[in-house]
N, C-alpha and C. Protein backbone atom coordinates (compact mmCIF):
# COMPACT_ATOMS: atom_id res chain seq x y z
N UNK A 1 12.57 101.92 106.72
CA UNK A 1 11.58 102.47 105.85
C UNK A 1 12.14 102.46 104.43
N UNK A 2 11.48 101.58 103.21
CA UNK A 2 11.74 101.59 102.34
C UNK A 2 11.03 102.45 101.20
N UNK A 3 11.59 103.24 100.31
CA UNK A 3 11.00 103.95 99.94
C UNK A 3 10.56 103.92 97.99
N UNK A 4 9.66 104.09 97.73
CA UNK A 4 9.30 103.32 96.23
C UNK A 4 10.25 104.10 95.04
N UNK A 5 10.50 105.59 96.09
CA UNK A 5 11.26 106.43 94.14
C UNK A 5 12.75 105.85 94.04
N UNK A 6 12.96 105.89 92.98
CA UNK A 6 14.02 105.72 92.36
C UNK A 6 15.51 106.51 93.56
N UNK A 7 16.59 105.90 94.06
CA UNK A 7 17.46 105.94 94.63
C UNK A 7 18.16 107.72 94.00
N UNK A 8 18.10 107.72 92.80
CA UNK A 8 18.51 108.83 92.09
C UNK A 8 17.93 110.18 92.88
N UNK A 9 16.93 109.57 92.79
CA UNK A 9 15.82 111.09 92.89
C UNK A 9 15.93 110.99 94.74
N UNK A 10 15.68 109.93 95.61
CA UNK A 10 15.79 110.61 96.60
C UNK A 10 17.20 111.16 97.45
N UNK A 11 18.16 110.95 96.59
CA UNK A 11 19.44 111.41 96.87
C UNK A 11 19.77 112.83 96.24
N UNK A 12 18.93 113.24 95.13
CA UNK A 12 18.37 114.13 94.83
C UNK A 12 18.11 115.36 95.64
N UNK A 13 16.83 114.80 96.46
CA UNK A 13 16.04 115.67 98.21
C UNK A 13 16.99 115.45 99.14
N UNK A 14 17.68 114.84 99.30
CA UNK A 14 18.17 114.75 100.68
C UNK A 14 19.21 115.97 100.19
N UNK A 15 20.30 116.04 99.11
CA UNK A 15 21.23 116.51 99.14
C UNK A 15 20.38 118.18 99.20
N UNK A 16 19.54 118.41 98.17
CA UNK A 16 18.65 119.71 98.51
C UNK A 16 18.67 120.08 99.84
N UNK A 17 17.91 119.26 100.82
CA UNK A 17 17.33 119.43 102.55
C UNK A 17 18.69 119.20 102.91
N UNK A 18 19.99 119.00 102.84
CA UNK A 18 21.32 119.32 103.21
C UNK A 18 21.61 120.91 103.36
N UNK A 19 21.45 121.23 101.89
CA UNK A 19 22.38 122.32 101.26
C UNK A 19 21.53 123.42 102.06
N UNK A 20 20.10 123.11 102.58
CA UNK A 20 19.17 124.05 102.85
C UNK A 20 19.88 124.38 104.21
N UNK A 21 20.55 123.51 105.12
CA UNK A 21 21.12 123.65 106.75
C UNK A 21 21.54 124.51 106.66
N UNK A 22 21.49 125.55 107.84
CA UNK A 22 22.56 125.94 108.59
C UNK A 22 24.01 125.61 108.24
N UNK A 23 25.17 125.93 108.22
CA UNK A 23 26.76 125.67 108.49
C UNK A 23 26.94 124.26 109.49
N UNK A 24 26.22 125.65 110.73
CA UNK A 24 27.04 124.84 112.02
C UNK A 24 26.07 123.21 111.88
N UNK A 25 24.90 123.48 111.18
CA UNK A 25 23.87 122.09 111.17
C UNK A 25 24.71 120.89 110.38
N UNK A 26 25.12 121.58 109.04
CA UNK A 26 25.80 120.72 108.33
C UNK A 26 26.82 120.20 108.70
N UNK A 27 27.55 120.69 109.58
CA UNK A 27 28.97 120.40 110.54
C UNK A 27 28.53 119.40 111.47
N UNK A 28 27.77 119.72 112.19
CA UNK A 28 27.04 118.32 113.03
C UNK A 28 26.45 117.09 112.17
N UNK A 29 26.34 117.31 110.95
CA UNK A 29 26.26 116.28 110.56
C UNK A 29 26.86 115.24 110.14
N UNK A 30 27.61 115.98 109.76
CA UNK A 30 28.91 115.28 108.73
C UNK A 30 29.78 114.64 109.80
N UNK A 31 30.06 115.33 111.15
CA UNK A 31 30.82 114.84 112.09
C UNK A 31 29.53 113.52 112.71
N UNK A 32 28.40 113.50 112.90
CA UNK A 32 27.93 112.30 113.48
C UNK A 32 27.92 111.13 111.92
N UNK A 33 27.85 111.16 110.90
CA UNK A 33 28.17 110.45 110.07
C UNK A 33 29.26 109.96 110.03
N UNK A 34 30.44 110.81 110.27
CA UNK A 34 32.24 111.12 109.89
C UNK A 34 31.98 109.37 111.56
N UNK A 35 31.49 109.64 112.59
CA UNK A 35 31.47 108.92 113.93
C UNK A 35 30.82 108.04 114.13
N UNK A 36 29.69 107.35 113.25
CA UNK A 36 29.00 106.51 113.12
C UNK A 36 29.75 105.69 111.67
N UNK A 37 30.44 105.63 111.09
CA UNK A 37 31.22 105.35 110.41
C UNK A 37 32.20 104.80 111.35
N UNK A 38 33.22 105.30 112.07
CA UNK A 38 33.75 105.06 112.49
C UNK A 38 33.54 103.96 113.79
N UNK A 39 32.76 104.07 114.48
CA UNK A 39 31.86 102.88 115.63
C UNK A 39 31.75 101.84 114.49
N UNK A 40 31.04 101.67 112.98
CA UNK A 40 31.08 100.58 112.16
C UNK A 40 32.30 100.26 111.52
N UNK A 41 33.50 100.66 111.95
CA UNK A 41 34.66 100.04 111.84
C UNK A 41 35.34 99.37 112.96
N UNK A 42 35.18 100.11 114.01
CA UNK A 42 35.05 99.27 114.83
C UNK A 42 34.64 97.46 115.33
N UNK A 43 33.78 98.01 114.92
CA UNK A 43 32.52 96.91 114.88
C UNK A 43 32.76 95.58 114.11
N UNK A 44 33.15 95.78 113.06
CA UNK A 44 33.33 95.26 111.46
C UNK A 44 35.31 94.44 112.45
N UNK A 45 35.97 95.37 112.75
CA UNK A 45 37.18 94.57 112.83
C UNK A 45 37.23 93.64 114.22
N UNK A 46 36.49 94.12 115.46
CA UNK A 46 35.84 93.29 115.95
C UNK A 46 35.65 91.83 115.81
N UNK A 47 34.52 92.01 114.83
CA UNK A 47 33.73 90.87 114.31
C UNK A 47 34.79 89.86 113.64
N UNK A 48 35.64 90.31 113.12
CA UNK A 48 36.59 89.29 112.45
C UNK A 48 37.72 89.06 113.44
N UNK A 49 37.68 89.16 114.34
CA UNK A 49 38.62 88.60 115.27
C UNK A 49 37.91 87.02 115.79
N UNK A 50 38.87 86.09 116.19
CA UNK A 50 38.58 84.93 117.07
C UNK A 50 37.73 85.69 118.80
N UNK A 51 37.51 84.66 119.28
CA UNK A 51 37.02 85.09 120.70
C UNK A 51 37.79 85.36 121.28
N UNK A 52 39.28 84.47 121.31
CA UNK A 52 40.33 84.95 122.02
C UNK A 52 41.13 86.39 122.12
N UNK A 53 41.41 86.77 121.08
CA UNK A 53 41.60 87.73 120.29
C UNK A 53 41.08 89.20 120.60
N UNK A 54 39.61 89.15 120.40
CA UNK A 54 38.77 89.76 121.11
C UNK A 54 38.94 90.19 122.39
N UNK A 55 38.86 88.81 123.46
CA UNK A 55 39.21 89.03 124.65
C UNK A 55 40.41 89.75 125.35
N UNK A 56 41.17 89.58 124.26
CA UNK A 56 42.38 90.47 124.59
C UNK A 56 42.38 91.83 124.19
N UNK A 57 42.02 92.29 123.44
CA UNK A 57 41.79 93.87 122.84
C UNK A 57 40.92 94.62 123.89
N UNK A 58 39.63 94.01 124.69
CA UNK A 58 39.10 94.20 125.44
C UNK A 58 39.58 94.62 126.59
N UNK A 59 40.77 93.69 127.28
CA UNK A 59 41.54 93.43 128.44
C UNK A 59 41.94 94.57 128.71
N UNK A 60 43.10 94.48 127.36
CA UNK A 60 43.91 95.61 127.07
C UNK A 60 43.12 97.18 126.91
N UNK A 61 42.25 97.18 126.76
CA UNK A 61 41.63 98.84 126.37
C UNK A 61 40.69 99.24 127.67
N UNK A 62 40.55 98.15 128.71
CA UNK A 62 39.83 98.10 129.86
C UNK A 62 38.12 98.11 129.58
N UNK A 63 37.94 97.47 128.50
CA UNK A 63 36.03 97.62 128.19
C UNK A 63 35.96 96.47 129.16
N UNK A 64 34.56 96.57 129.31
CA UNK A 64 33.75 95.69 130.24
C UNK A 64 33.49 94.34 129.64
N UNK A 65 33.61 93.35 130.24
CA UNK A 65 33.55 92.08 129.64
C UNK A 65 32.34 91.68 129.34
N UNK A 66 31.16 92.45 130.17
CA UNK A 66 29.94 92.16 129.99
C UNK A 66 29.42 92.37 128.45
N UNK A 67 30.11 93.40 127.87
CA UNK A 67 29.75 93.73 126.42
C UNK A 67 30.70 92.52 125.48
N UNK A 68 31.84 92.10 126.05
CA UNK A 68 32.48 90.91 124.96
C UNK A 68 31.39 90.05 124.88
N UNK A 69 30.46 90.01 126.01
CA UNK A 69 29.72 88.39 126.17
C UNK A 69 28.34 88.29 125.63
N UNK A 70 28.32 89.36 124.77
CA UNK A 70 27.19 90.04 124.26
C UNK A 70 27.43 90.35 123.08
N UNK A 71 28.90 89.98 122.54
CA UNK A 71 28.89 89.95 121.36
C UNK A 71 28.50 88.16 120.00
N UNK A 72 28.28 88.59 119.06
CA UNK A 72 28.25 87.10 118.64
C UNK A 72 29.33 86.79 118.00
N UNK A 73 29.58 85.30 117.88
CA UNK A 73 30.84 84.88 118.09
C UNK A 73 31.24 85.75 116.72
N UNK A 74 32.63 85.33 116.26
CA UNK A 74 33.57 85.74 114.99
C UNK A 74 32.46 84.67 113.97
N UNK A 75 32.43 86.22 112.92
CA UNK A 75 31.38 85.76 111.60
C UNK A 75 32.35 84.69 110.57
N UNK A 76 33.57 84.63 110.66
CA UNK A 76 34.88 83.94 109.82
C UNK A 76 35.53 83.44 111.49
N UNK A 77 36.24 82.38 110.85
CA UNK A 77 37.14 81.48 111.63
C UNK A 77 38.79 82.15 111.41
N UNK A 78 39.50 82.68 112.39
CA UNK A 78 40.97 83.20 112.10
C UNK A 78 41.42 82.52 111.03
N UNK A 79 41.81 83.04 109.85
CA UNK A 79 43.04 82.47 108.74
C UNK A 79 44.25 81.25 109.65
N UNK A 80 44.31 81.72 110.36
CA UNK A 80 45.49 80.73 111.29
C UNK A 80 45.47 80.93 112.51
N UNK A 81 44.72 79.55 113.46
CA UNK A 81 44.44 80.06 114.92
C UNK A 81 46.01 79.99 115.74
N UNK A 82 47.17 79.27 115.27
CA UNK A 82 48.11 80.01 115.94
C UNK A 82 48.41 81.10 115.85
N UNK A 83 47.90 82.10 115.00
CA UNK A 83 48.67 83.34 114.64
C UNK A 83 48.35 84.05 116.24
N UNK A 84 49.77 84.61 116.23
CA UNK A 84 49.98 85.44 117.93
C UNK A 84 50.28 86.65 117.35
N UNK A 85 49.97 88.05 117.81
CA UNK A 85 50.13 89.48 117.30
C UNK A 85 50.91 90.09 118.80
N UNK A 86 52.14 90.55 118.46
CA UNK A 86 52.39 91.04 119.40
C UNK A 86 52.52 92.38 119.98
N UNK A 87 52.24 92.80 120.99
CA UNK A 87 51.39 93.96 121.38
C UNK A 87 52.28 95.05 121.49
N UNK A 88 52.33 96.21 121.55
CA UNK A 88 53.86 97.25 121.82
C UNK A 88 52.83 98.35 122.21
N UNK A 89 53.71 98.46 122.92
CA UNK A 89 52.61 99.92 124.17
C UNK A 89 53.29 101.52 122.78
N UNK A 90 51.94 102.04 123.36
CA UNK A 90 52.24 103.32 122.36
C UNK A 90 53.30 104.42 123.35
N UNK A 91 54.31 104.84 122.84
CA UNK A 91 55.05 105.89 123.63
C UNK A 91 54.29 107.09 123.24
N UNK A 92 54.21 108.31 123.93
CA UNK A 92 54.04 109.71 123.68
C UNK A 92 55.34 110.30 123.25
N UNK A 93 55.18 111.19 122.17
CA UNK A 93 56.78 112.08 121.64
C UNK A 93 56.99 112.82 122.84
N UNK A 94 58.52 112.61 123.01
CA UNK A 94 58.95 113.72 123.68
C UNK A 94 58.88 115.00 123.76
């Protein structure tokens, strides 16, 4: 939905119909923004991986392959398709 006023002014209302929330409202918000942000980083570094690449991050994190195959391919071609990244398991502190 595109809207005709000026970007100014409706950033204007929104921040108003913010300030108007609740606390705990404004807290839910900011955290599903703060998390939908974050899923589009995801997403975004994803996308710039090769297929191979991909396939391995996948492997490794146990997602379902059905969703790799459902992705569309890499929007850029790897800078260097030999490049190999090598993997190191995360330890927990003692």
């Amino acid at each position: 939905m595109t809207s005709t006023r000026p970007i100014a002014d409706r950033v204007r209302v929104f921040v108003q119909w913010f300030e108007g929330l609740e606390a705990s409202e404004q807290e839910f918000f900011m955290a599903l923004v703060h998390n939908e942000k974050k899923v589009r980083d995801v997403v975004n570094a994803l996308a710039s991986m090769g297929q191979e690449q991909r396939q391995d991050v996948f492997q490794r994190l146990g997602w379902p392959q059905d969703a790799l195959s459902r992705m569309p391919p890499s929007a850029q071609p790897p800078a260097d398709a030999d490049q190999d990244v090598e993997w190191e398991e995360w330890k927990a502190p003692n």
